[in-house]
Structure formats: C-alpha cells, structure tokens
N, C-alpha and C. Protein backbone atom coordinates (compact mmCIF):
# COMPACT_ATOMS: atom_id res chain seq x y z
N UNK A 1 6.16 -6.08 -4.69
CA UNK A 1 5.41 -7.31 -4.66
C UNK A 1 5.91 -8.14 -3.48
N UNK A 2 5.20 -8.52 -2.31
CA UNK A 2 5.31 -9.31 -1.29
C UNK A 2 4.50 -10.99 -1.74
N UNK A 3 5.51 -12.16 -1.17
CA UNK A 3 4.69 -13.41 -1.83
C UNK A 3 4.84 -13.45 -0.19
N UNK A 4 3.37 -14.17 -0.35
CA UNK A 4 3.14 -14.96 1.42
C UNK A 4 2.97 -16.21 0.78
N UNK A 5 3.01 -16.97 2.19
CA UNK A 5 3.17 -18.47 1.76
C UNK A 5 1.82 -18.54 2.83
N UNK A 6 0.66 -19.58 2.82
CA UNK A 6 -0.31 -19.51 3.92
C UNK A 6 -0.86 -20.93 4.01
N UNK A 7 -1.41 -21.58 5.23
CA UNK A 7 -1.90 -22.65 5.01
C UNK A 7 -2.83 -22.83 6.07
N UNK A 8 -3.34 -23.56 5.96
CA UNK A 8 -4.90 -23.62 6.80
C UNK A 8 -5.33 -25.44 6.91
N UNK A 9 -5.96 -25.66 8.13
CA UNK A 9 -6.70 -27.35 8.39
C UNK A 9 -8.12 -27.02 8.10
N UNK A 10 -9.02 -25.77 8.66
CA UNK A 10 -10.21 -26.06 8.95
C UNK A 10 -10.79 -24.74 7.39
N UNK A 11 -10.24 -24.27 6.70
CA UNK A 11 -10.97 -23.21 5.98
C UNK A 11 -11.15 -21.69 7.08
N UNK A 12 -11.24 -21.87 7.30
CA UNK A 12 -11.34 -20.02 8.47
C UNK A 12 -10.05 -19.51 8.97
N UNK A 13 -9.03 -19.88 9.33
CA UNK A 13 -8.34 -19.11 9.63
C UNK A 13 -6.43 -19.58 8.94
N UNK A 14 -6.29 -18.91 8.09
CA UNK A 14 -5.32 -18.71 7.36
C UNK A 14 -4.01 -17.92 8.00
N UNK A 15 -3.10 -19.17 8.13
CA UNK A 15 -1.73 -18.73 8.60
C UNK A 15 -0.45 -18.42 7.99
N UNK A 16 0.32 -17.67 8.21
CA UNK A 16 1.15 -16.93 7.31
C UNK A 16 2.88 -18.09 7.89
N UNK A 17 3.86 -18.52 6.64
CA UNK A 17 4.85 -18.78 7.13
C UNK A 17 5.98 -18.55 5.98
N UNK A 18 6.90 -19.32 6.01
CA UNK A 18 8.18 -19.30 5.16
C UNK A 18 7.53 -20.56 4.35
N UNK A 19 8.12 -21.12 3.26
CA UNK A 19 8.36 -21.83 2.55
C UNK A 19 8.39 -23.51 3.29
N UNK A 20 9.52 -23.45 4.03
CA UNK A 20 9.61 -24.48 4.53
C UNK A 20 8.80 -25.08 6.29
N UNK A 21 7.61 -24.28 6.22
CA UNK A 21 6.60 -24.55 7.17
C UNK A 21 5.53 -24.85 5.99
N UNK A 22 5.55 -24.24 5.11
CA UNK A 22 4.62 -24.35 4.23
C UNK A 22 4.57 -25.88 3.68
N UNK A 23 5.44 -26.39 3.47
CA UNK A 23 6.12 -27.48 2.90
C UNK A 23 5.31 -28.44 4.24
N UNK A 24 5.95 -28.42 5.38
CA UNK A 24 5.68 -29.36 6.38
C UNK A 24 4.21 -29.51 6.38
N UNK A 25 3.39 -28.57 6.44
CA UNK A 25 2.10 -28.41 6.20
C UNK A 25 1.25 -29.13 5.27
N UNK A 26 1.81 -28.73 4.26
CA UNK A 26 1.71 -29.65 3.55
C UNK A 26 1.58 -30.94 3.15
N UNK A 27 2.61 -31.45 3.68
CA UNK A 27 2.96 -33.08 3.88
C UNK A 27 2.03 -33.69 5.19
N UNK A 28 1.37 -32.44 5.95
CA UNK A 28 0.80 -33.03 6.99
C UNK A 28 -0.73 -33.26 6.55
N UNK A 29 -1.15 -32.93 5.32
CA UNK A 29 -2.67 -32.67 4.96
C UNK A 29 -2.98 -31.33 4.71
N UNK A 30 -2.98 -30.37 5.15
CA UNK A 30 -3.52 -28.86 5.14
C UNK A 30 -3.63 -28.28 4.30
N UNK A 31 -4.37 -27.90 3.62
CA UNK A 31 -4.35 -26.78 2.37
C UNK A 31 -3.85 -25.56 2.40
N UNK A 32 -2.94 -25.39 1.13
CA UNK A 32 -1.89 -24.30 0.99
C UNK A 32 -2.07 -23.65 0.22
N UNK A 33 -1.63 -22.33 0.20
CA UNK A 33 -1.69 -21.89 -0.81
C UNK A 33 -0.42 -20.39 -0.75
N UNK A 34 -0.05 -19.89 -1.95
CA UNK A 34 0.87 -18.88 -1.99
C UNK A 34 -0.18 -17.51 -2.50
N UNK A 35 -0.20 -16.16 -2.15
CA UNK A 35 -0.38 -15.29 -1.92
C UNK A 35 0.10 -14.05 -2.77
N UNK A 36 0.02 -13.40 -3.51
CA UNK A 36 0.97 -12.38 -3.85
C UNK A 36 0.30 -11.37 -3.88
N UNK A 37 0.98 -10.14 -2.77
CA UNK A 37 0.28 -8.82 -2.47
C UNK A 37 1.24 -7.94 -3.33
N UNK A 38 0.34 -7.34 -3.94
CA UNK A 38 1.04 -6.12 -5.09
C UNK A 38 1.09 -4.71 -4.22
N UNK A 39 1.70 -4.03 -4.52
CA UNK A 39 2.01 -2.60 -4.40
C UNK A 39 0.48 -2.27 -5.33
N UNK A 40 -0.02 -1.40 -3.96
CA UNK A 40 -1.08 -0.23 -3.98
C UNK A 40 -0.52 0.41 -5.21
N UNK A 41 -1.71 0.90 -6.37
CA UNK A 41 -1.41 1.92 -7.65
C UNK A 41 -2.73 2.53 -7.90
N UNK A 42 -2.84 3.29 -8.08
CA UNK A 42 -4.11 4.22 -8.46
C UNK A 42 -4.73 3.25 -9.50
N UNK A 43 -6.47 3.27 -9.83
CA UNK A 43 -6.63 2.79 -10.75
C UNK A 43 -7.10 3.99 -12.00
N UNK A 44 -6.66 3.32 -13.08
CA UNK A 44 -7.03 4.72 -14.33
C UNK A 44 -8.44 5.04 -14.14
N UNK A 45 -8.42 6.50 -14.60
CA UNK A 45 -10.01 6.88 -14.59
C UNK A 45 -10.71 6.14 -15.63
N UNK A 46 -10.97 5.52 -16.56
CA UNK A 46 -11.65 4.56 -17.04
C UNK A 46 -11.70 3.68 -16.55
N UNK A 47 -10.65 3.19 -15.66
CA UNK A 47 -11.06 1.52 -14.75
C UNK A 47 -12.36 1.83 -13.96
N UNK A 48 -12.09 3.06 -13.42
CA UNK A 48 -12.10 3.47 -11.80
C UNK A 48 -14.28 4.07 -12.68
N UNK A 49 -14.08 4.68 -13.35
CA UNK A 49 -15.30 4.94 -13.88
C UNK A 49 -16.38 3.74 -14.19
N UNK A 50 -15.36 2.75 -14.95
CA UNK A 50 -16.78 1.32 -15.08
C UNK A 50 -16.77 1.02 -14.40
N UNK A 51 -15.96 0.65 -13.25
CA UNK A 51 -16.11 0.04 -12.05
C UNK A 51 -17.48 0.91 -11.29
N UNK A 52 -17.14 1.88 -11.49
CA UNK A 52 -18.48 2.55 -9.99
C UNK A 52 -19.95 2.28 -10.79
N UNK A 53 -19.96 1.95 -12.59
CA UNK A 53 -21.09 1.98 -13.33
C UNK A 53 -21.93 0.99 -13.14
N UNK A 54 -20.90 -0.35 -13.01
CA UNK A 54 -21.08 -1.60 -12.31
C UNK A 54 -21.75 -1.36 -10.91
N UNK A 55 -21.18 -0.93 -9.93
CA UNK A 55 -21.83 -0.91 -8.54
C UNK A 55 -22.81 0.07 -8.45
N UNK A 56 -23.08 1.28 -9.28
CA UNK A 56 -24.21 1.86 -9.02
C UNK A 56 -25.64 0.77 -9.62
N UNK A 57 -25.21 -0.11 -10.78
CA UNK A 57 -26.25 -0.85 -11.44
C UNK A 57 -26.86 -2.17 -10.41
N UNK A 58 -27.70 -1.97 -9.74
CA UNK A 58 -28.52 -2.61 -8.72
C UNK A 58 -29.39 -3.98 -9.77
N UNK A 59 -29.53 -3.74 -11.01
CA UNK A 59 -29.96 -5.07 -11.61
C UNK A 59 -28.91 -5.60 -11.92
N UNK A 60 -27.34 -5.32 -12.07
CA UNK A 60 -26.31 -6.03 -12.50
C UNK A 60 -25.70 -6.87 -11.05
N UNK A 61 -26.15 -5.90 -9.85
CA UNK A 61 -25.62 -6.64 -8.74
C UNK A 61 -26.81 -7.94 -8.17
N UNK A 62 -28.15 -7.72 -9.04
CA UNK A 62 -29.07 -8.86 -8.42
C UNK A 62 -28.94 -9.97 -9.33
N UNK A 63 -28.35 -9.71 -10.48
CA UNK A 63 -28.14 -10.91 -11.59
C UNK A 63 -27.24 -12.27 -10.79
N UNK A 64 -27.01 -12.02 -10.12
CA UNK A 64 -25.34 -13.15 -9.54
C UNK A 64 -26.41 -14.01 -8.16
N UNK A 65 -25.94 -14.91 -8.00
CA UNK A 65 -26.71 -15.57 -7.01
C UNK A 65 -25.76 -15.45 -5.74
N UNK A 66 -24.96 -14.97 -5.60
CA UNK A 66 -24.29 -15.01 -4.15
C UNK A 66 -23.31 -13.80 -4.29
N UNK A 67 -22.48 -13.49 -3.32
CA UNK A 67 -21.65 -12.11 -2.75
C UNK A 67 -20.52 -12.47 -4.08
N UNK A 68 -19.96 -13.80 -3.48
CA UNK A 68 -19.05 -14.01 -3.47
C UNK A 68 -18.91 -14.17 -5.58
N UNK A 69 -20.03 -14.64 -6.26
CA UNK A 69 -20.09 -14.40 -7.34
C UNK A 69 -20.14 -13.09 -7.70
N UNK A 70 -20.75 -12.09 -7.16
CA UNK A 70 -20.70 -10.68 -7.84
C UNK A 70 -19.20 -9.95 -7.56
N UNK A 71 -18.68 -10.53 -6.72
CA UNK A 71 -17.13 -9.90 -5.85
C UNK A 71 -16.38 -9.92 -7.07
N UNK A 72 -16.26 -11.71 -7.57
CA UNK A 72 -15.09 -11.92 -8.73
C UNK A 72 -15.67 -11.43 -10.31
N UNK A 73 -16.82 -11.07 -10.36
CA UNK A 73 -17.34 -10.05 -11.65
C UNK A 73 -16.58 -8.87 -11.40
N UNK A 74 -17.24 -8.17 -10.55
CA UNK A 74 -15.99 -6.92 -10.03
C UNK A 74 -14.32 -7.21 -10.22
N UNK A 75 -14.02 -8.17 -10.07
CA UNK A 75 -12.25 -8.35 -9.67
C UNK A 75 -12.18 -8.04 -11.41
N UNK A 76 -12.83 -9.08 -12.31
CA UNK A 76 -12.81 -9.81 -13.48
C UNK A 76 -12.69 -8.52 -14.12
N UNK A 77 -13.43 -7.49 -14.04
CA UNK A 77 -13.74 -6.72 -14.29
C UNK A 77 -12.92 -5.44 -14.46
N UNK A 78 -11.92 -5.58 -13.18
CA UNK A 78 -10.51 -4.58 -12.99
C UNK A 78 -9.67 -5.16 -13.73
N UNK A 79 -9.62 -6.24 -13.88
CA UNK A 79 -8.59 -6.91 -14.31
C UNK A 79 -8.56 -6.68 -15.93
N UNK A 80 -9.84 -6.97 -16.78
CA UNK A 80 -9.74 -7.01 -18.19
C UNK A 80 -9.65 -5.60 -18.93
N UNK A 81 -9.76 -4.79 -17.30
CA UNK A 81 -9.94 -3.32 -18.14
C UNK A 81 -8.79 -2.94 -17.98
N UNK A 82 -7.79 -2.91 -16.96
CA UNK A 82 -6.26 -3.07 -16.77
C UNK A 82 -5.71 -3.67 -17.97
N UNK A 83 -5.86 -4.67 -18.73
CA UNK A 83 -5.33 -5.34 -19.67
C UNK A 83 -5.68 -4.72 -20.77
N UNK A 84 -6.81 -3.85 -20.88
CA UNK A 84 -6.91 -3.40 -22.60
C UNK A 84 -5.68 -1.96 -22.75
C-alpha cells in the first residue's frame, strides 16, 4: 500500500508531495487530498464474472446519466462483491 499526498488550485492537474507541502498547500487555499494505491491482486472469478455481466448489459450502462456515474456503479460494484 503506497499513500500519496496530492493537491491541486485549478481541478485538472493534480500534484504529488510529502505531507508537509501538503500542509503548506493547504493553508494556502488548494484542495487536498490523500490517495491510497493498493497492491495489484487478481480479482475472484465471481467478481471478475459480474463485473463483465454489468458491462456487457448496454441497458444497465444507458440507465446512469453520465460516465462518471456509471464508472462508480462499476467501482461500487467490485467493492460489495469483494466484501461478501
């Protein structure tokens, strides 16, 4: 598990630092945020199976009004099946 620390003025381009740039950043206005990249793991063949059932289903991907809503169905989606 790698934690990045990142912060940004304008929304588009996201910069990577230590803690204590993060901090300064901070205090200067900028929106921050912390990061945590996991170690790559196979997903189980039941994740990995609803998941593709989901993306082959073309009325489940027109139900969502934007990308970015159907993206976190998908995430939501790895995630609750990981947990059972």
């Amino acid at each position: 598990m790698k934690i990045i620390h990142q912060w940004c003025d304008d929304d588009q381009f996201w910069l990577d630092g230590n803690e204590q740039s993060m901090a300064s950043a901070r205090a200067a206005g900028w929106k921050t945020r912390t990061v945590v990249e996991l170690d790559d793991a196979p997903l189980p063949d039941s994740v990995r199976c609803s998941l593709m059932s989901l993306i082959r289903d073309d009325s489940y991907a027109a139900s969502f009004q934007s990308l970015g809503q159907y993206r976190t169905a998908l995430l939501r989606a790895i995630r609750e099946n990981l947990a059972r």
